[in-house]
C-alpha atoms as a PDB file:
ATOM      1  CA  UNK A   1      -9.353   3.313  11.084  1.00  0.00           C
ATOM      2  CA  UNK A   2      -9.617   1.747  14.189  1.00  0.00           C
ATOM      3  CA  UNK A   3      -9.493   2.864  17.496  1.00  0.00           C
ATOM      4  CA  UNK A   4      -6.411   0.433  18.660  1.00  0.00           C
ATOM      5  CA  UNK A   5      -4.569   2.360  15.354  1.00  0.00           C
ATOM      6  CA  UNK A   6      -5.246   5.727  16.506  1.00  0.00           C
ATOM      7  CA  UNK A   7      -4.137   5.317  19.689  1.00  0.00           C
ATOM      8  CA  UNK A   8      -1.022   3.623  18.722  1.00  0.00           C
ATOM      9  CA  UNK A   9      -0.564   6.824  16.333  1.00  0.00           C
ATOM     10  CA  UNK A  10      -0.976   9.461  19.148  1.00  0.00           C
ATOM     11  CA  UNK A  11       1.163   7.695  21.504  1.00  0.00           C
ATOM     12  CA  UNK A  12       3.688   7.171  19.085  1.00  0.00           C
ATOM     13  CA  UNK A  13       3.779  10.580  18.197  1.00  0.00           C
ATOM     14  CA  UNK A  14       3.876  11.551  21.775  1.00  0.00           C
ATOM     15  CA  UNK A  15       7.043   9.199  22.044  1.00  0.00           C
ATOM     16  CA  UNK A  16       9.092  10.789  19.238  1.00  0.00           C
ATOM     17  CA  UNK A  17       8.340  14.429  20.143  1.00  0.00           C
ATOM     18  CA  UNK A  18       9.527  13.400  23.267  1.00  0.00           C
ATOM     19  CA  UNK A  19      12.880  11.579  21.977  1.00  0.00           C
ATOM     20  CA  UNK A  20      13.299  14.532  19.980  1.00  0.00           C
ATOM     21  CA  UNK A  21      13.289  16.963  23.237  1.00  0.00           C
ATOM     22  CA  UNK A  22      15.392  14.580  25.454  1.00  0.00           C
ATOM     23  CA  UNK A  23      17.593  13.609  23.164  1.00  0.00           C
ATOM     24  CA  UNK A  24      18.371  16.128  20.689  1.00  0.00           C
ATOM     25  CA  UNK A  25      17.469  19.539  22.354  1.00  0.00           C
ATOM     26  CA  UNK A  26      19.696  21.850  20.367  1.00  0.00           C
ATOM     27  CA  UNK A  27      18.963  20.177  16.776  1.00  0.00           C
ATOM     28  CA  UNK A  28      14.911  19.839  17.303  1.00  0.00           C
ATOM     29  CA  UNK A  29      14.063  23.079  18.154  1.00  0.00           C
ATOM     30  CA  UNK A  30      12.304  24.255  15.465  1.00  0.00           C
ATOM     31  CA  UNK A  31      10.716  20.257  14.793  1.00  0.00           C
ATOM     32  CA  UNK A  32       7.477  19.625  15.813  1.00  0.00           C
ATOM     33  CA  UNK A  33       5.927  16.193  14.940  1.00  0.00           C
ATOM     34  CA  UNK A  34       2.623  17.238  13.828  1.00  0.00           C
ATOM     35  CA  UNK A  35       0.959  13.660  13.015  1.00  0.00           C
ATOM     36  CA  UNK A  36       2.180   9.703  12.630  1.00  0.00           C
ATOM     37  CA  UNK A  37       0.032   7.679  10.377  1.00  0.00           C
ATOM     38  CA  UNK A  38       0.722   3.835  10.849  1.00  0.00           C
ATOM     39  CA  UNK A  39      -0.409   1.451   8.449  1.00  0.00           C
ATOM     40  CA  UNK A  40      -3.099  -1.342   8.777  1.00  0.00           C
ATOM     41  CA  UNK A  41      -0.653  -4.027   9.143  1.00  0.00           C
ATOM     42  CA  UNK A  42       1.335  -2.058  11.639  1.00  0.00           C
ATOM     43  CA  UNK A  43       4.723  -2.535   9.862  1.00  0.00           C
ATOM     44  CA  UNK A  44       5.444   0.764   8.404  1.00  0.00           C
ATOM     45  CA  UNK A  45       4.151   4.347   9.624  1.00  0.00           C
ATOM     46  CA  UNK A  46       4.653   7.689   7.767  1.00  0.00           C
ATOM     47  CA  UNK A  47       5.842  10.587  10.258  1.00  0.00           C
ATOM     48  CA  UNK A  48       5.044  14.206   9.443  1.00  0.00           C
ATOM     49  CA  UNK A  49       7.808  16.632  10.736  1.00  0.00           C
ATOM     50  CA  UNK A  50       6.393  20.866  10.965  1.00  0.00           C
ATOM     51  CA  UNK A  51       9.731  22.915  10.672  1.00  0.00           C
ATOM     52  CA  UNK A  52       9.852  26.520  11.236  1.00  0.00           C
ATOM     53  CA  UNK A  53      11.764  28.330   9.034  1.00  0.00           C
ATOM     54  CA  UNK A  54      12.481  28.606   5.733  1.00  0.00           C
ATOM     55  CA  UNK A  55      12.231  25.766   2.831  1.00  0.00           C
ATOM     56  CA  UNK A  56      15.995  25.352   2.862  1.00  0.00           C
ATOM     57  CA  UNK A  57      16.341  25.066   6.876  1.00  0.00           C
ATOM     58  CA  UNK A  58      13.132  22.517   6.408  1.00  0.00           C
ATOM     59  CA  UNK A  59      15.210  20.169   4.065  1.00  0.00           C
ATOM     60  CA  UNK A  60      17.995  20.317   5.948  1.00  0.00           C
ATOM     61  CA  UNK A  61      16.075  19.614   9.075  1.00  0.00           C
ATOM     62  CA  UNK A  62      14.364  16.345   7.785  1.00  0.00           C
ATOM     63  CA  UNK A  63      17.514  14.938   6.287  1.00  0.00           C
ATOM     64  CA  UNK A  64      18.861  15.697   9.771  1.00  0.00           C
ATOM     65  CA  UNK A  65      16.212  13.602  11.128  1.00  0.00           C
ATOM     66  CA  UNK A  66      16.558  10.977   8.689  1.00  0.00           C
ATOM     67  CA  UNK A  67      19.955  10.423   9.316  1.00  0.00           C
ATOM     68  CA  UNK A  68      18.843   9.991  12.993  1.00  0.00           C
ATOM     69  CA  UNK A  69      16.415   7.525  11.941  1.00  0.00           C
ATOM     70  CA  UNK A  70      18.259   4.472  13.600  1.00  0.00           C
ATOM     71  CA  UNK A  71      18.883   5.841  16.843  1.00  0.00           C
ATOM     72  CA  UNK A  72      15.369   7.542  17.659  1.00  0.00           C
ATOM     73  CA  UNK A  73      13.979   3.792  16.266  1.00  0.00           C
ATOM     74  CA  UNK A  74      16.184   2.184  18.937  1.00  0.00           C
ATOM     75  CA  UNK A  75      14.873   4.258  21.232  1.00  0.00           C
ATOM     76  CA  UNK A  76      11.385   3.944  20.353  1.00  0.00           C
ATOM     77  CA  UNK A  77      11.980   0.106  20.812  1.00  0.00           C
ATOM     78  CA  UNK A  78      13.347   0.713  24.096  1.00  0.00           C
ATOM     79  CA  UNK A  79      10.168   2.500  25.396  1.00  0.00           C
ATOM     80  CA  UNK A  80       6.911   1.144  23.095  1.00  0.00           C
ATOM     81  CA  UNK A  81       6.384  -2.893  23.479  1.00  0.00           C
ATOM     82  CA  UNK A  82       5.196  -3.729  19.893  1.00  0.00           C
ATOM     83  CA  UNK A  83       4.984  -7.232  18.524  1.00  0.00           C
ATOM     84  CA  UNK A  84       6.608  -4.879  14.999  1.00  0.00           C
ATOM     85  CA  UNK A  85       7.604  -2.006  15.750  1.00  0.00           C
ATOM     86  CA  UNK A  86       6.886   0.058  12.716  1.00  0.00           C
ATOM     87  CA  UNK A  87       9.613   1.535  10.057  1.00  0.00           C
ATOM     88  CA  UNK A  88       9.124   5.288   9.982  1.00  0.00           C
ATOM     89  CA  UNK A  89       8.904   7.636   7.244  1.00  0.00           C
ATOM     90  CA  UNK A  90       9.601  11.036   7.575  1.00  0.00           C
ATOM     91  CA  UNK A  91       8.139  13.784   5.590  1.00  0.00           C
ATOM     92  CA  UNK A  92       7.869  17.546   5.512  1.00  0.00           C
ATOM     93  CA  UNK A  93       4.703  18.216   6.688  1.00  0.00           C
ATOM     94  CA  UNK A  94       3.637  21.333   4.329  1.00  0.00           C
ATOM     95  CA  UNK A  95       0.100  21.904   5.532  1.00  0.00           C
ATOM     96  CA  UNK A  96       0.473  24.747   8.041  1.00  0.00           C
ATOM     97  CA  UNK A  97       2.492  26.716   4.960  1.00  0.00           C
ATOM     98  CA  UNK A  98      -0.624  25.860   2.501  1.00  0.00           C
ATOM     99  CA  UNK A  99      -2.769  27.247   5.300  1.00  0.00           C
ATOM    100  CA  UNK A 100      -1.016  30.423   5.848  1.00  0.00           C
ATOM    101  CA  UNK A 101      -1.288  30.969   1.736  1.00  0.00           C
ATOM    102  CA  UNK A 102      -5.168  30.355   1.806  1.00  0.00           C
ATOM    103  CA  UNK A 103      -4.939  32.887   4.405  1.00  0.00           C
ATOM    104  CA  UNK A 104      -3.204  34.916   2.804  1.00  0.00           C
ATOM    105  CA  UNK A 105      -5.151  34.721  -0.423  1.00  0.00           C
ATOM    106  CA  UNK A 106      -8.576  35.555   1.868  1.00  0.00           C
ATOM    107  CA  UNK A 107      -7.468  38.446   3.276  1.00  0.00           C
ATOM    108  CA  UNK A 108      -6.750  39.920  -0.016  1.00  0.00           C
ATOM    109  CA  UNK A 109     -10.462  39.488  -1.212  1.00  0.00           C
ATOM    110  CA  UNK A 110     -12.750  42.441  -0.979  1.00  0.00           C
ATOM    111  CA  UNK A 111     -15.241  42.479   2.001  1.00  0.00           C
ATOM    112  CA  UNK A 112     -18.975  41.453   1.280  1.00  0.00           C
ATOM    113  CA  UNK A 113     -21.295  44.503   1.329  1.00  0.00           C
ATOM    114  CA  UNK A 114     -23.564  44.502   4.130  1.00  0.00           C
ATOM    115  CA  UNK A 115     -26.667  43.088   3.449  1.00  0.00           C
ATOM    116  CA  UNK A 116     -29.651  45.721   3.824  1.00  0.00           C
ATOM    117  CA  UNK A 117     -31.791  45.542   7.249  1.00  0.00           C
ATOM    118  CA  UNK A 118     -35.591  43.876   6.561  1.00  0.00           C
ATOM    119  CA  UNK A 119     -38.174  46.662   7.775  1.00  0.00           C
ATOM    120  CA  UNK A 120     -40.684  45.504  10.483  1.00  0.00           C
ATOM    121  CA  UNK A 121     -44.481  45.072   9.677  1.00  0.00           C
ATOM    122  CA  UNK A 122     -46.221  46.134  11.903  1.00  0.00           C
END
């Protein structure tokens, strides 16, 4: 990846959490945009929404954002200067819950017995 596509990633992240704040206060509360992935041609770019809650509130959050797609893309265009401005994506992003569970599944093993001190030679 180059550098020129991961900056345009973090600063188009940085723009949509921030349209998300401005604009829609009440509604993206529990959003956070957790990564933007553009493509190599620039044309299309996959957004990954975190939502706090549970799997039913997350749905209904991303098809809020979804139907908000136009209007956060007009606004996008409005503050980024792209040749293409790309066509976001939006998708649950589920790692944080697969995290928690490997958590979860660690703190459930037994600890390791401690490991018997060498004696010094002397």
């Amino acid at each position: 990846m180059s550098s020129r596509t991961i900056r345009l990633n973090e600063l188009l992240q940085r723009e949509l959490s921030d349209i998300l704040r401005q604009r829609y206060q009440a509604e993206s509360v529990a959003l956070t945009v957790t990564e933007v992935r553009v493509a190599p041609d620039l044309r299309d770019a996959r957004v990954f929404i975190a939502v706090v809650g549970t799997p039913e509130v997350a749905e209904q959050k991303l098809r809020w954002v979804r139907k908000q797609a136009r209007a956060i893309r007009e606004e996008m265009s409005k503050r980024i200067v792209l040749k293409f401005l790309p066509k976001f994506e939006y998708r649950l992003d589920e790692s944080t819950v697969k995290s928690l569970n490997v958590l979860r599944i660690l703190d459930t093993l037994p600890p390791l017995p401690a490991e018997p001190e060498p004696a010094d030679e002397d």
